[in-house]
Each structure stands twice: as structure tokens, then as C-alpha cells.
Protein backbone atom coordinates (compact mmCIF):
# COMPACT_ATOMS: atom_id res chain seq x y z
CA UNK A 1 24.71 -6.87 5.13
CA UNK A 2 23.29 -9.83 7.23
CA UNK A 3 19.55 -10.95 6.03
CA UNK A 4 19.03 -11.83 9.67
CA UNK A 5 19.79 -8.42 11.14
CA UNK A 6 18.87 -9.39 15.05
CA UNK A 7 19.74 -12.92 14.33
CA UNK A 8 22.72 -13.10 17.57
CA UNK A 9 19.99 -11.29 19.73
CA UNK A 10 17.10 -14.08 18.68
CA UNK A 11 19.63 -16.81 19.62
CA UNK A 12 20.94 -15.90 22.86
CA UNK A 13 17.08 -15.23 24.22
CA UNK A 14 16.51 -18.92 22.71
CA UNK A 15 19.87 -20.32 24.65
CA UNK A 16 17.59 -19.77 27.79
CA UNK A 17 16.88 -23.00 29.35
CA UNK A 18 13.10 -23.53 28.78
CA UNK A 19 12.69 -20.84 26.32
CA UNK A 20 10.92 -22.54 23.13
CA UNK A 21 10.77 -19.02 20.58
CA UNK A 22 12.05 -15.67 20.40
CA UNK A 23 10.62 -12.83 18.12
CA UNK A 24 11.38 -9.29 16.60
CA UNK A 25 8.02 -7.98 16.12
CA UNK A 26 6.11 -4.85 14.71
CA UNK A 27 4.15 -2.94 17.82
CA UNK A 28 1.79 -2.00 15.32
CA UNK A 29 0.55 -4.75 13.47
CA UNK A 30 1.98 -7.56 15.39
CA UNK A 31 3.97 -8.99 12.22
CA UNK A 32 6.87 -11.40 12.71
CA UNK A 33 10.17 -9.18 11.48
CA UNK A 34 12.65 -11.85 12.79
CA UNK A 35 12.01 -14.93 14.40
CA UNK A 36 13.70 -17.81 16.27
CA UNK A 37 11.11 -20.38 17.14
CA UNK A 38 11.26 -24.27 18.15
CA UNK A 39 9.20 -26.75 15.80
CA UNK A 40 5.34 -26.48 16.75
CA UNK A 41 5.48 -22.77 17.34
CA UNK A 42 3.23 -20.78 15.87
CA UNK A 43 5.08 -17.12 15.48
CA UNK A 44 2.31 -14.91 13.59
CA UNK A 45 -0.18 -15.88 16.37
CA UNK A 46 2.13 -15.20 18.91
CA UNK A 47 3.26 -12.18 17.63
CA UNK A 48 0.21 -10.81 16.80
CA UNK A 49 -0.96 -11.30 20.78
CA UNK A 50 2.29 -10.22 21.99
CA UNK A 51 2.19 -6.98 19.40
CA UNK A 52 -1.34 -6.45 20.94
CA UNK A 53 -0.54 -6.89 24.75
CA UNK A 54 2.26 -4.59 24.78
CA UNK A 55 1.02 -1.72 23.00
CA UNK A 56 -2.27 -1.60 25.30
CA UNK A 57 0.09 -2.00 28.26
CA UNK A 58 2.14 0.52 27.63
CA UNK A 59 -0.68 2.63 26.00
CA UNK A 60 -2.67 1.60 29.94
CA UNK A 61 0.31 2.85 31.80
CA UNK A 62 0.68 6.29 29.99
CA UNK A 63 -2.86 7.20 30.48
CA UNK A 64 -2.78 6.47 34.02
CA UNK A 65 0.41 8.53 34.12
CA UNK A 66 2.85 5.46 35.01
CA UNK A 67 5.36 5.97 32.92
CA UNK A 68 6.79 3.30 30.13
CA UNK A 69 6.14 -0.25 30.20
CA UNK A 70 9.66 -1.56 30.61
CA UNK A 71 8.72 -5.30 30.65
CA UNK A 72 5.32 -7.47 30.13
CA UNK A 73 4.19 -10.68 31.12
CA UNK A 74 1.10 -13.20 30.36
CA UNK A 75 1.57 -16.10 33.04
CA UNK A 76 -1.20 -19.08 31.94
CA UNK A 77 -0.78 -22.72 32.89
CA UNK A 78 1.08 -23.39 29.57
CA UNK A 79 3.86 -21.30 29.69
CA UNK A 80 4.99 -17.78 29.93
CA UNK A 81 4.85 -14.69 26.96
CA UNK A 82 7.39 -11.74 28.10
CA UNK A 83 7.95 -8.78 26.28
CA UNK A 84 10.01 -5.85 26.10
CA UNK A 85 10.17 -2.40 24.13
CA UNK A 86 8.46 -0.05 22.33
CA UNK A 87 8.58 2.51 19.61
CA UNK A 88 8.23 0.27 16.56
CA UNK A 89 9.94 -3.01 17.76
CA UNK A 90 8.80 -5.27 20.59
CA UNK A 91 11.05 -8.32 21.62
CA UNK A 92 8.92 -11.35 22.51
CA UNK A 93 10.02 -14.63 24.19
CA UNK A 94 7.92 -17.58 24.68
CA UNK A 95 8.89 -20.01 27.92
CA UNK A 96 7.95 -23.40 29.80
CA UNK A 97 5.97 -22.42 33.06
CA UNK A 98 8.95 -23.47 35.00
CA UNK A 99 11.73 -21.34 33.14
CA UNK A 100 13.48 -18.65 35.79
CA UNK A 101 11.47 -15.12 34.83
CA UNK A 102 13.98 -13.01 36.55
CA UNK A 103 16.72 -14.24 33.73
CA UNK A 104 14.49 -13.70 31.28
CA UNK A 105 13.91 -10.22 32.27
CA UNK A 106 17.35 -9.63 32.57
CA UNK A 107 18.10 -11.19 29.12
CA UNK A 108 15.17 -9.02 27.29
CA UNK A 109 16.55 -5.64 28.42
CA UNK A 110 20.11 -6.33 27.35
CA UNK A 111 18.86 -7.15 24.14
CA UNK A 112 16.90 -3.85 24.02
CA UNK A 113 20.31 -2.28 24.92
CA UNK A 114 22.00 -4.09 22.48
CA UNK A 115 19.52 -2.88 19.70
CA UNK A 116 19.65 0.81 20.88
CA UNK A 117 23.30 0.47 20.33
CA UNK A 118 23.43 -0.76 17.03
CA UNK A 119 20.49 2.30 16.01
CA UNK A 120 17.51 0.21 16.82
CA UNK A 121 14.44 1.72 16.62
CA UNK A 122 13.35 -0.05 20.16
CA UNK A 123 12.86 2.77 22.62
């Protein structure tokens, strides 16, 4: 059994151009339960924000009878945090300003997929 269970997933968010760090992270406590990062990232901060933003997203949207958060994004002048799942795992990627959100996006919910397939807890 692999000690980096969502190690492939990590690394193809992190092939992105202008990605700098991918995470696996707890929704509930916002700890790190895989990570990918570049040198100078700071994961447990970031996943602790990430952790935090998502579940009161998705937590917003239910009460107001949306429906499930299916992606999340903070937008500041530094860079982008985007974020994808629910249940107990959230997938977290940390970007440039300039890197192409659409891919991104597209990249975060095949890796959901891909986690639902192999019995993932994301939901």
C-alpha cells in the first residue's frame, strides 16, 4: 500500500502551469492529509483557510437552499485558492493570479472523480 495514497492526483493539479501547491485536506479541521507544495508554501495555513472557506460555503449554499458547492474560489492580488469537495475531503490548489481558472476547475473535478472511483470519501 502506497504511503502517499492521492500522491498521482497531488501531482497532476501541481503540473498546472502557475500552480505553486496542491492539498488533500480535512473539511473539518482544516489539517493537511496529503500535500504537494512548492518551497515557501505554507500548507497548514493554507489548509486551515481553505478547510474553513469551503465548509461555510457549502454550509451558506445549503441554508439558502442552493444546492452543493461544486467549486470555490478566493481571488486576492496574490494569487488564487480553489477548492473542490466535500464530505470529509476537500482538494485545495494554490495558483499565480495569472494561471487559466477554467483549467483549474476542470482539473479539480476530475480529481474528485478520480477519488470517488477509487472509494474516496469526497462527495
Amino acid at each position: 500500500m502506497s504511503t502517499r495514497p492521492f500522491a498521482s492526483i497531488l501531482d497532476s493539479l501541481t503540473r498546472q502551469r502557475w500552480v505553486t501547491a496542491a492539498l488533500v485536506v480535512s473539511e473539518r479541521d482544516g489539517i493537511v492529509v496529503e500535500s504537494n507544495l512548492q518551497i515557501g508554501q505554507s500548507g497548514d495555513r493554507v489548509a486551515a483557510l481553505a478547510a474553513s472557506l469551503y465548509r461555510k460555503a457549502r454550509l451558506s449554499a445549503q441554508a439558502a437552499g442552493l444546492g452543493a458547492v461544486s467549486f470555490m474560489q478566493l481571488e486576492a492580488p496574490g494569487g488564487r485558492i480553489c477548492a473542490v469537495g466535500g464530505g470529509d475531503l476537500v482538494l485545495v490548489v494554490v495558483a499565480e493570479p495569472a494561471v487559466n481558472v477554467g483549467l483549474v476547475r476542470v482539473e479539480l473535478l476530475r480529481a474528485v472523480g478520480e477519488l470517488l472511483a477509487a472509494g474516496g470519501e469526497v462527495a
